[in-house]
Protein backbone atom coordinates (compact mmCIF):
# COMPACT_ATOMS: atom_id res chain seq x y z
CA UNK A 1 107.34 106.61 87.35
CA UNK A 2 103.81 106.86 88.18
CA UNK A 3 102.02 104.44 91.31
CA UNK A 4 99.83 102.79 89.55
CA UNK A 5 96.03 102.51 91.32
CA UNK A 6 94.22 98.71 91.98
CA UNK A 7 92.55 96.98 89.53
CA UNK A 8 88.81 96.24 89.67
CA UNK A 9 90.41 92.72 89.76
CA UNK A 10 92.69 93.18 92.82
CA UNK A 11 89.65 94.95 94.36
CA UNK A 12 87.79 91.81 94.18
CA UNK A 13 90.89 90.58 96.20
CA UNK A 14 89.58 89.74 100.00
CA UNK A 15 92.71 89.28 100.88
CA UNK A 16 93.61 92.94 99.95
CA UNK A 17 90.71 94.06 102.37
CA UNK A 18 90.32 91.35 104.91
CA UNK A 19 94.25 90.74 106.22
CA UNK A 20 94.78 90.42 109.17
CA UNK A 21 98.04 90.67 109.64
CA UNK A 22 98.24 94.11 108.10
CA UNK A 23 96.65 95.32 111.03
CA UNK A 24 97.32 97.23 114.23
CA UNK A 25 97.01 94.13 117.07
CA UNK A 26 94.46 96.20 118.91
CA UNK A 27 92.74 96.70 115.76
CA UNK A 28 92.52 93.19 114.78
CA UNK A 29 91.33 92.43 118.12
CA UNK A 30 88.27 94.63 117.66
CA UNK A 31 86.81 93.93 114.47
CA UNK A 32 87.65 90.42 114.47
CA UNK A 33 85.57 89.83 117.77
CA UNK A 34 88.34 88.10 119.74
CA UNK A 35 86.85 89.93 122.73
CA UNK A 36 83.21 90.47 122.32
CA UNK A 37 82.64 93.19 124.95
CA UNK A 38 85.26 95.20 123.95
CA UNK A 39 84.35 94.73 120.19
CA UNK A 40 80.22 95.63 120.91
CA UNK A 41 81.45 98.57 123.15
CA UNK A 42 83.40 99.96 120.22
CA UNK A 43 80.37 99.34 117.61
CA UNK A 44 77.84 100.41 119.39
CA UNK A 45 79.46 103.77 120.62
CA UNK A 46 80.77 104.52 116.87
CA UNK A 47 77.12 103.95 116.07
CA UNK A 48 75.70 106.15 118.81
CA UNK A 49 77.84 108.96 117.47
CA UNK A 50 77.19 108.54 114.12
CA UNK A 51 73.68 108.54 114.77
CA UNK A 52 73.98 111.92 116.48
CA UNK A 53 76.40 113.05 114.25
CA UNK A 54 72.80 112.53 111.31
CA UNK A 55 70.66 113.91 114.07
CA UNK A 56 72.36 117.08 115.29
CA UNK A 57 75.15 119.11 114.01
CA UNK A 58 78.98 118.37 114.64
CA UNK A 59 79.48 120.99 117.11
CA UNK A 60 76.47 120.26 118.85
CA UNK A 61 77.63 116.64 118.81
CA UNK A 62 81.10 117.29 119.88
CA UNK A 63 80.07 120.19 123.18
CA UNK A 64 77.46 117.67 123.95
CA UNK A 65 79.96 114.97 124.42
CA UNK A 66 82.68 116.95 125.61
CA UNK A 67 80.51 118.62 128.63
CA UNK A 68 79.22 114.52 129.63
CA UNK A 69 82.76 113.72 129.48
CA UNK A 70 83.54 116.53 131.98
CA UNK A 71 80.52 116.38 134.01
CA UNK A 72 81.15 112.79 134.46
CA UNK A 73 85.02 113.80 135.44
CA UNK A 74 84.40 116.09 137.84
CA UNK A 75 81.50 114.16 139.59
CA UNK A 76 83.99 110.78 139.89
CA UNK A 77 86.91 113.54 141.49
CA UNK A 78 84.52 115.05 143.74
CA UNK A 79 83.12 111.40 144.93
CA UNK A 80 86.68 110.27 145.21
CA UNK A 81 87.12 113.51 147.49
CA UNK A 82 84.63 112.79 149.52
CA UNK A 83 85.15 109.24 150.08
CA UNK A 84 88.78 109.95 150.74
CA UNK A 85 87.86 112.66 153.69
CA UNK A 86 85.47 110.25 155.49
CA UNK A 87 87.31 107.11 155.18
CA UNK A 88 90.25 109.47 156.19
CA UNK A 89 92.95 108.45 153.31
CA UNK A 90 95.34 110.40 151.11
CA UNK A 91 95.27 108.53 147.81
CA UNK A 92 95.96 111.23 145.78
CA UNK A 93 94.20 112.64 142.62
CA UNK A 94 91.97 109.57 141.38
CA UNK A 95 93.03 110.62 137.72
CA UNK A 96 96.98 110.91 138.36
CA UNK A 97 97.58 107.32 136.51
CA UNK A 98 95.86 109.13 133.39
CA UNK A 99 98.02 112.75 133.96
CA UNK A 100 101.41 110.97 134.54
CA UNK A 101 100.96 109.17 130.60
CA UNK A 102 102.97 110.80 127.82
CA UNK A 103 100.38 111.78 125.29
CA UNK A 104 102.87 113.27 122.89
CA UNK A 105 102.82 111.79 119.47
CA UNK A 106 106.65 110.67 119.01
CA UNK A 107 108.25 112.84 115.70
CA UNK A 108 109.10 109.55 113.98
CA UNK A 109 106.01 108.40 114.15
CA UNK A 110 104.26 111.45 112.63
CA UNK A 111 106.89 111.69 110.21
CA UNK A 112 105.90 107.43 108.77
CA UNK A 113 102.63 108.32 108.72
CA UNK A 114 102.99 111.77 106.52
CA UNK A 115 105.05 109.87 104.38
CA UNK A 116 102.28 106.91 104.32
CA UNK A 117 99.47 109.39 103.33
CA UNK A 118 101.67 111.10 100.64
CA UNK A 119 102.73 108.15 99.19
CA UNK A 120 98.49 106.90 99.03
CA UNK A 121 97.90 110.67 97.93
CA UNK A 122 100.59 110.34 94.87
CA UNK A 123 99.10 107.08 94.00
CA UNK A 124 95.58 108.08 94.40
CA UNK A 125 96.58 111.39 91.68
CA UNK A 126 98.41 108.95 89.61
CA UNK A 127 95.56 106.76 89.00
CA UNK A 128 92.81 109.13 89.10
CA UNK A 129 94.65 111.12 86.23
CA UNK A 130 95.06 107.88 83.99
CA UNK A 131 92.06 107.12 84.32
CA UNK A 132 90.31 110.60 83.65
CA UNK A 133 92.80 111.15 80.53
CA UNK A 134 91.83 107.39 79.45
CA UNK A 135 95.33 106.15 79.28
CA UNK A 136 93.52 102.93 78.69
CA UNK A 137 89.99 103.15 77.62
CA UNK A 138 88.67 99.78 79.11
CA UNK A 139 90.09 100.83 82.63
CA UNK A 140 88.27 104.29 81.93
CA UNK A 141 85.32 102.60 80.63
CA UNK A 142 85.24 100.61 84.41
CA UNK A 143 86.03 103.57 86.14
CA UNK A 144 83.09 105.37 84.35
CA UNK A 145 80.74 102.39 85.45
CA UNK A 146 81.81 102.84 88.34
CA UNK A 147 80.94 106.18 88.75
CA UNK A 148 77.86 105.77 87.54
CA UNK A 149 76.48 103.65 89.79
CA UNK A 150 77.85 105.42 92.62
CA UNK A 151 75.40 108.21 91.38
CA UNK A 152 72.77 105.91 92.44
CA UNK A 153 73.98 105.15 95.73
CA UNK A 154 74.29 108.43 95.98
CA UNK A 155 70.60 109.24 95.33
CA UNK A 156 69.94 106.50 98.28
CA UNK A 157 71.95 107.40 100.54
CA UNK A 158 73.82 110.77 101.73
CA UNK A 159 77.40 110.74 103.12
CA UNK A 160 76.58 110.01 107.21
CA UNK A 161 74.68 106.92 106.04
CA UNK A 162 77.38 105.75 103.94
CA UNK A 163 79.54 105.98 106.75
CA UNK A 164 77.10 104.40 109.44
CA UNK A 165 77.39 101.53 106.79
CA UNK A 166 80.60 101.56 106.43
CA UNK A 167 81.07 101.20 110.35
CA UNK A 168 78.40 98.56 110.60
CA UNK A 169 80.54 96.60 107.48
CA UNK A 170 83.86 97.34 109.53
CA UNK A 171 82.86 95.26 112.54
CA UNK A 172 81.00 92.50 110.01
CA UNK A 173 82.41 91.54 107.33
CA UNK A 174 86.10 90.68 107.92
CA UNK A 175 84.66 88.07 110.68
CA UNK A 176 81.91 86.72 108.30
CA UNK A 177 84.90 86.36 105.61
CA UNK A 178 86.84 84.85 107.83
CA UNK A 179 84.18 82.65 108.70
CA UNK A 180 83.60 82.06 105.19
CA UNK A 181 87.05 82.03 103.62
CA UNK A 182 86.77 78.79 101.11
CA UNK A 183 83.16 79.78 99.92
CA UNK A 184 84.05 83.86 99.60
CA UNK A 185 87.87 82.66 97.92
CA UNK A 186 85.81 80.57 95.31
CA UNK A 187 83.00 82.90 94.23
CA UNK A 188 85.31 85.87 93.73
CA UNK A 189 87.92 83.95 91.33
CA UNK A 190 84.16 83.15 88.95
CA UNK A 191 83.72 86.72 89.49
CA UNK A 192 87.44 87.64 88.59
CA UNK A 193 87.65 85.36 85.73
CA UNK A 194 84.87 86.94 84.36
CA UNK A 195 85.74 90.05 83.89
CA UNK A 196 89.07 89.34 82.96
CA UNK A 197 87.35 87.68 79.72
CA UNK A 198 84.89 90.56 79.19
CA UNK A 199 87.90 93.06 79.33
CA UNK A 200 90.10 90.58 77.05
CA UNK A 201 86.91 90.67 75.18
CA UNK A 202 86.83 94.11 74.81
CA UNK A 203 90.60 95.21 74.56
CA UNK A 204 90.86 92.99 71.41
CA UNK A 205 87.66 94.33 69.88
CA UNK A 206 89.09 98.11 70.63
CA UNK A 207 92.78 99.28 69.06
CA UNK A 208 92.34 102.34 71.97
CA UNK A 209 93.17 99.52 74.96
CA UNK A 210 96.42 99.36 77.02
CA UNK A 211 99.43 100.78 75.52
CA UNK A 212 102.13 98.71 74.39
CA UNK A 213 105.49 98.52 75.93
CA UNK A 214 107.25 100.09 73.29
CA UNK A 215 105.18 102.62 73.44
CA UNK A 216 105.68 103.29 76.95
CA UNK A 217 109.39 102.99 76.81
CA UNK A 218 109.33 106.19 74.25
């Protein structure tokens, strides 16, 4: 049996995007602001590399940061070396803390999350081929308007902007929801409401909507 995709309905759903308990703790932390420094550190150094990432090419991007990484390594070891032969200490390799933590991602884990991303990627095929071969023509008949105005956006904006967006939007709008819970909650459900009646509307107006259950059954 296929997965079937979201509705535009259950994509008006905040709680589908804006849940916090669905999140990673540390996640949570960061993009709900319940530490401030931490969560404007991580915003504005995701924006400083997706700025250079629209500036300058990924590789350039990537050896750039790489070499200030190392540069900056190697000058704290060789300060550390210093300061440990005047003051005449043997504390040891200022990064051994860092060298003595396991890295190594644990097999089970890899294994969830392969089986998490084939289990989006079957869904994702599912609904995308339902909706190309308009199973139901209303659905298709979203997904097209959907598609359409994305070809605006598109003429706006290219793909590193979207995703500068998308970053800014990450570390805004599940606090301003949160914020904003009862006024958000109530707007949506007018919104929701809505177009359920315009796609009642038009399933009863076209015999090409969902398919029955008999039919299905067959």
């Amino acid at each position: 049996m296929a997965v079937s995709g979201p509705s535009l309905c259950s994509v008006l759903n905040p709680h589908a995007w804006f849940d916090p308990q669905r999140l990673h703790p540390e996640v949570e932390s960061l993009i709900y602001w319940r530490s401030p420094a931490r969560s404007g550190a991580a915003l504005g150094a995701g924006l400083a590399l997706l700025i250079a990432l629209a500036c300058c090419s990924v590789v350039s991007v990537l050896a750039y940061a790489s070499l200030l990484a190392l540069s900056a390594a190697v000058a704290f070891r060789i300060y550390k070396n210093v300061l440990q032969a005047v003051q005449k200490t043997n504390e040891g390799h200022p990064f051994k803390w860092l060298l003595e933590q396991d890295i190594s991602v644990p097999a089970e884990r890899a294994q969830s999350l392969a089986a998490a991303a084939t289990a989006h990627l079957n869904a994702a095929a599912s609904e995308l081929r339902r909706l190309f071969l308009v199973e139901d023509l209303v659905d298709s008949l979203k997904f097209g308007v959907l598609l359409w105005c994305l070809t605006y956006v598109g003429a706006c904006f290219n793909g590193i902007t979207l995703i500068i967006l998308g970053w800014i939007a990450l570390f805004t709008l599940p606090k301003a929801y949160e914020m904003n819970k009862a006024q958000v909650d109530a707007n949506l459900e007018l919104a929701r409401g809505k177009i359920n009646e315009i796609s009642a509307k038009v399933r009863a107006a076209v015999p090409l909507g969902r398919k029955s259950e008999s039919e299905k059954d067959k």
